[in-house]
N, C-alpha and C. Protein backbone atom coordinates (compact mmCIF):
# COMPACT_ATOMS: atom_id res chain seq x y z
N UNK A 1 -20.90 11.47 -8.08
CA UNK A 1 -20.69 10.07 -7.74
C UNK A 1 -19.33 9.62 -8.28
N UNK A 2 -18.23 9.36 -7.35
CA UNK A 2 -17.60 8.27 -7.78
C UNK A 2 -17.43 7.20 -8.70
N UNK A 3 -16.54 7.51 -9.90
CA UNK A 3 -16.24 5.95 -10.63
C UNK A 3 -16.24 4.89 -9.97
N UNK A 4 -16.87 3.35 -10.31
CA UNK A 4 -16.27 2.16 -9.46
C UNK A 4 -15.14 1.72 -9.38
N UNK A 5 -14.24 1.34 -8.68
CA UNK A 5 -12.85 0.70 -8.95
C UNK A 5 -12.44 -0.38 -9.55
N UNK A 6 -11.75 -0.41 -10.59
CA UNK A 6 -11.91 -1.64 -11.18
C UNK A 6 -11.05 -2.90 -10.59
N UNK A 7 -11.22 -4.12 -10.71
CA UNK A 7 -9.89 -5.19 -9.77
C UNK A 7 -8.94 -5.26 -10.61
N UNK A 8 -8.72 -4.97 -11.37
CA UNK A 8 -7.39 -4.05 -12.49
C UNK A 8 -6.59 -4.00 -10.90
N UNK A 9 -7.25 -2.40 -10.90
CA UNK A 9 -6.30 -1.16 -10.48
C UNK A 9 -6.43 -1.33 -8.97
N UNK A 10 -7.02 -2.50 -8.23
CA UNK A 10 -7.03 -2.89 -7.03
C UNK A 10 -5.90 -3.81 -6.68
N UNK A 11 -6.00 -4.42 -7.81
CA UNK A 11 -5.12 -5.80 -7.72
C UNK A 11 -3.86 -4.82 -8.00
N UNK A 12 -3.90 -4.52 -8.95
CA UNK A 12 -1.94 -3.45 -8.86
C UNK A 12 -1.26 -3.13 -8.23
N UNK A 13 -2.33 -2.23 -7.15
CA UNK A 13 -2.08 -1.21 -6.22
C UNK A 13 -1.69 -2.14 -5.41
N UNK A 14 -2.68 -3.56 -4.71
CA UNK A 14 -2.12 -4.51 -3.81
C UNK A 14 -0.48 -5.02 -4.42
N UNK A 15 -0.55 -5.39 -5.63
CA UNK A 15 0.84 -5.90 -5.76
C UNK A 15 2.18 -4.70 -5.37
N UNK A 16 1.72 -3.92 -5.83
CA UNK A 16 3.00 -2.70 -5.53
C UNK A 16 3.14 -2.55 -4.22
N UNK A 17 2.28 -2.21 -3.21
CA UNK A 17 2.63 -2.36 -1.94
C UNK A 17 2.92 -3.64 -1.44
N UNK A 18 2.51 -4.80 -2.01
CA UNK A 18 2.95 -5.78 -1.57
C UNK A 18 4.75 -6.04 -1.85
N UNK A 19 5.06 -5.78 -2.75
CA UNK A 19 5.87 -5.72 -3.22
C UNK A 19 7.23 -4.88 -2.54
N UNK A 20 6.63 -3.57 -1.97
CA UNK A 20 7.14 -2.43 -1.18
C UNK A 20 7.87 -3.38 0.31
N UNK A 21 6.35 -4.14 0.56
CA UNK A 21 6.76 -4.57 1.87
C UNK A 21 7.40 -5.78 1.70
N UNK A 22 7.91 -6.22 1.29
CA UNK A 22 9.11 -7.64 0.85
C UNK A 22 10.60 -6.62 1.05
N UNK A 23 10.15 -5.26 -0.06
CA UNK A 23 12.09 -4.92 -0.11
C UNK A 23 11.88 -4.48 1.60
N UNK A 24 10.69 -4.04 1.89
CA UNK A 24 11.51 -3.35 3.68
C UNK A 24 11.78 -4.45 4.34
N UNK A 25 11.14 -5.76 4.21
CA UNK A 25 11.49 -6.45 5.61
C UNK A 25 12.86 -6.97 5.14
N UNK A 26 12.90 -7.50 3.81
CA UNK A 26 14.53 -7.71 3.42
C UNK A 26 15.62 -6.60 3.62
N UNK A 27 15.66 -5.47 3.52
CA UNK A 27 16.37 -4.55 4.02
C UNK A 27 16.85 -4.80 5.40
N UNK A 28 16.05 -5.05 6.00
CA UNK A 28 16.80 -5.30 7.41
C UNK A 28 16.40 -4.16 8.29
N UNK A 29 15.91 -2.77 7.96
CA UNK A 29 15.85 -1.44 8.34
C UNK A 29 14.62 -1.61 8.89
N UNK A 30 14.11 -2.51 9.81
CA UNK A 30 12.61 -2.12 10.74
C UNK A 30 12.89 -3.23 11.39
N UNK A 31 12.28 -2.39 12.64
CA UNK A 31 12.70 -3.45 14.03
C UNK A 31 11.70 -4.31 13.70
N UNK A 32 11.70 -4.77 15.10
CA UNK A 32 10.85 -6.01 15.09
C UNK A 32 9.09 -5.88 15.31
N UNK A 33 8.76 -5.16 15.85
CA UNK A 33 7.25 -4.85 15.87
C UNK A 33 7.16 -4.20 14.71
N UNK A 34 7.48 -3.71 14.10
CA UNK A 34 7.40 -3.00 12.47
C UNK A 34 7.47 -4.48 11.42
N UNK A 35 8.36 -5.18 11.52
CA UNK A 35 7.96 -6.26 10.89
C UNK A 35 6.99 -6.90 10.69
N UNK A 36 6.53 -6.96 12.11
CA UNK A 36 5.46 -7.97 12.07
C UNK A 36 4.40 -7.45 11.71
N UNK A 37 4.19 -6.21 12.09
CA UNK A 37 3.28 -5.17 11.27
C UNK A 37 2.80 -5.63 9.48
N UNK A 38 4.04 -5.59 9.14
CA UNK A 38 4.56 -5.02 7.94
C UNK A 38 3.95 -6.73 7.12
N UNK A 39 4.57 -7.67 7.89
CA UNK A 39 4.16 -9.26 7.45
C UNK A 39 2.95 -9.25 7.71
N UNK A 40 1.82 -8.79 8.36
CA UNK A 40 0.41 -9.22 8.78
C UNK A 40 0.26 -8.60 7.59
N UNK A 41 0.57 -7.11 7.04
CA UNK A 41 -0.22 -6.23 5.99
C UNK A 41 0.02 -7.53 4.78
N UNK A 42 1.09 -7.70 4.39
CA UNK A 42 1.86 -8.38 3.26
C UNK A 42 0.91 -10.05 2.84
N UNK A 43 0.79 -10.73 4.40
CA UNK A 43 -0.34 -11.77 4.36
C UNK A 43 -1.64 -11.42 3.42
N UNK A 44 -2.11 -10.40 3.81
CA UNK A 44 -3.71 -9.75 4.05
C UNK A 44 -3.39 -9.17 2.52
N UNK A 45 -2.74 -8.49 1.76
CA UNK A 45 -2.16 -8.08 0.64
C UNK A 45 -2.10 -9.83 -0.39
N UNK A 46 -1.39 -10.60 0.13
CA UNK A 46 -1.18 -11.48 -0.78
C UNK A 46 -2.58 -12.13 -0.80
N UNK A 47 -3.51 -12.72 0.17
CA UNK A 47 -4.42 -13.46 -0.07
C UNK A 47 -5.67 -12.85 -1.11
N UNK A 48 -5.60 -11.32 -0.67
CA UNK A 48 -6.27 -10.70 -1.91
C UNK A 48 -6.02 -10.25 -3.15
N UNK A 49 -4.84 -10.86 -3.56
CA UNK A 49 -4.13 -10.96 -5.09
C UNK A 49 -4.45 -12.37 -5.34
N UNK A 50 -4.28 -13.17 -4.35
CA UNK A 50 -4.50 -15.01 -5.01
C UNK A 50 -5.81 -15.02 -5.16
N UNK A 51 -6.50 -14.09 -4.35
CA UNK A 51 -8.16 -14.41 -4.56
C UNK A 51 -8.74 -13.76 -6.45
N UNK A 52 -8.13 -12.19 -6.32
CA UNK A 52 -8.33 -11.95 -7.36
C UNK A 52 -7.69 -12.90 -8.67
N UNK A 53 -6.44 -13.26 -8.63
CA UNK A 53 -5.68 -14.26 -9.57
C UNK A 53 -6.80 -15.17 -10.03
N UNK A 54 -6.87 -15.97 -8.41
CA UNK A 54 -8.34 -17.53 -8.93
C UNK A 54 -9.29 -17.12 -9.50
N UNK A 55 -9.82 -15.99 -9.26
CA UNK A 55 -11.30 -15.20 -9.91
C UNK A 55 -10.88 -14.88 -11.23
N UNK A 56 -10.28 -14.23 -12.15
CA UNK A 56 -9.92 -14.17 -13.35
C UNK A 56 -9.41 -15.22 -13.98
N UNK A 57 -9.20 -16.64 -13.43
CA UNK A 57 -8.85 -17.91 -14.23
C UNK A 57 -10.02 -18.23 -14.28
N UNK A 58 -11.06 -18.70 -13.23
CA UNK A 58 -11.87 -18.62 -13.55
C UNK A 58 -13.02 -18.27 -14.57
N UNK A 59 -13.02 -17.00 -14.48
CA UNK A 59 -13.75 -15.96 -15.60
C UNK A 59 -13.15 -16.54 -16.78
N UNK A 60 -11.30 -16.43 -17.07
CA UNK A 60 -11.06 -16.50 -18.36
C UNK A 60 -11.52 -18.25 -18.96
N UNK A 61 -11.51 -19.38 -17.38
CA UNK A 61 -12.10 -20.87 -17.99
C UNK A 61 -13.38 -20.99 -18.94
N UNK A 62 -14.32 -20.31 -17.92
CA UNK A 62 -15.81 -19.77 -18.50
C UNK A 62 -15.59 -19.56 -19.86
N UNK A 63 -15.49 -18.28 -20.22
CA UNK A 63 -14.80 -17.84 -21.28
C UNK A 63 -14.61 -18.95 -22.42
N UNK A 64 -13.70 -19.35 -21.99
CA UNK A 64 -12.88 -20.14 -22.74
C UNK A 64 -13.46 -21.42 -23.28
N UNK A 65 -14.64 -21.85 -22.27
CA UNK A 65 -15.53 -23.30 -22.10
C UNK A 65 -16.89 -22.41 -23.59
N UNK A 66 -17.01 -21.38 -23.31
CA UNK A 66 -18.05 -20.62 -23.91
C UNK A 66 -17.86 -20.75 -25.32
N UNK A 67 -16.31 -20.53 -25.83
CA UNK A 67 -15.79 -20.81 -27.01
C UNK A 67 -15.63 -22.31 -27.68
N UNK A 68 -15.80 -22.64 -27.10
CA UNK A 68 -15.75 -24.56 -27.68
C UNK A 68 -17.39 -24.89 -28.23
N UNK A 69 -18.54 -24.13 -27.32
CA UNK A 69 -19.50 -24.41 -27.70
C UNK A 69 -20.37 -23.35 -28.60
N UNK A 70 -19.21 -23.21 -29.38
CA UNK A 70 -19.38 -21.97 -30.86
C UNK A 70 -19.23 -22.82 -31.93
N UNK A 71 -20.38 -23.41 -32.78
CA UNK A 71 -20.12 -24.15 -34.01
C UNK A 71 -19.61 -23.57 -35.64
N UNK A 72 -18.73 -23.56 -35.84
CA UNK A 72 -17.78 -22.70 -36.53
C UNK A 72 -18.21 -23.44 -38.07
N UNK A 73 -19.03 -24.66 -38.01
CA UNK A 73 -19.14 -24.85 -39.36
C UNK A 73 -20.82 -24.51 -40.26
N UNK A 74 -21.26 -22.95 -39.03
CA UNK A 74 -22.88 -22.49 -39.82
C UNK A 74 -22.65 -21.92 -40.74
């Protein structure tokens, strides 16, 4: 069986290719149906980094709300 993947190493992997596809379309070096290619992936890439981003502020608010209701003077 397969390890699970963690959103670590999901979210990375999305940023690095996301990342990939910014220097190609700025390069200038891909026509035009390759672009647009390249911008649909980059969309679909970014919304699942903002999703993961909101989900770990989240988690870390929780978190964070969890710690206030720790009475520090038992």
């Amino acid at each position: 069986m397969e390890p699970a993947k963690t959103s670590t190493f999901d979210f990375e992997a999305s940023l690095k290719e996301l990342e990939k596809i910014v220097r190609d379309l700025e390069s200038g070096d891909v026509n035009l149906d390759q672009s647009i290619k390249k911008f649909e992936q980059g969309i679909e890439l970014y919304k699942n980094c903002r999703q993961t981003l909101e989900n770990a502020e989240k988690k870390i608010k929780i978190l964070s709300d969890s710690l206030k209701e720790i009475d520090y003077k038992e």
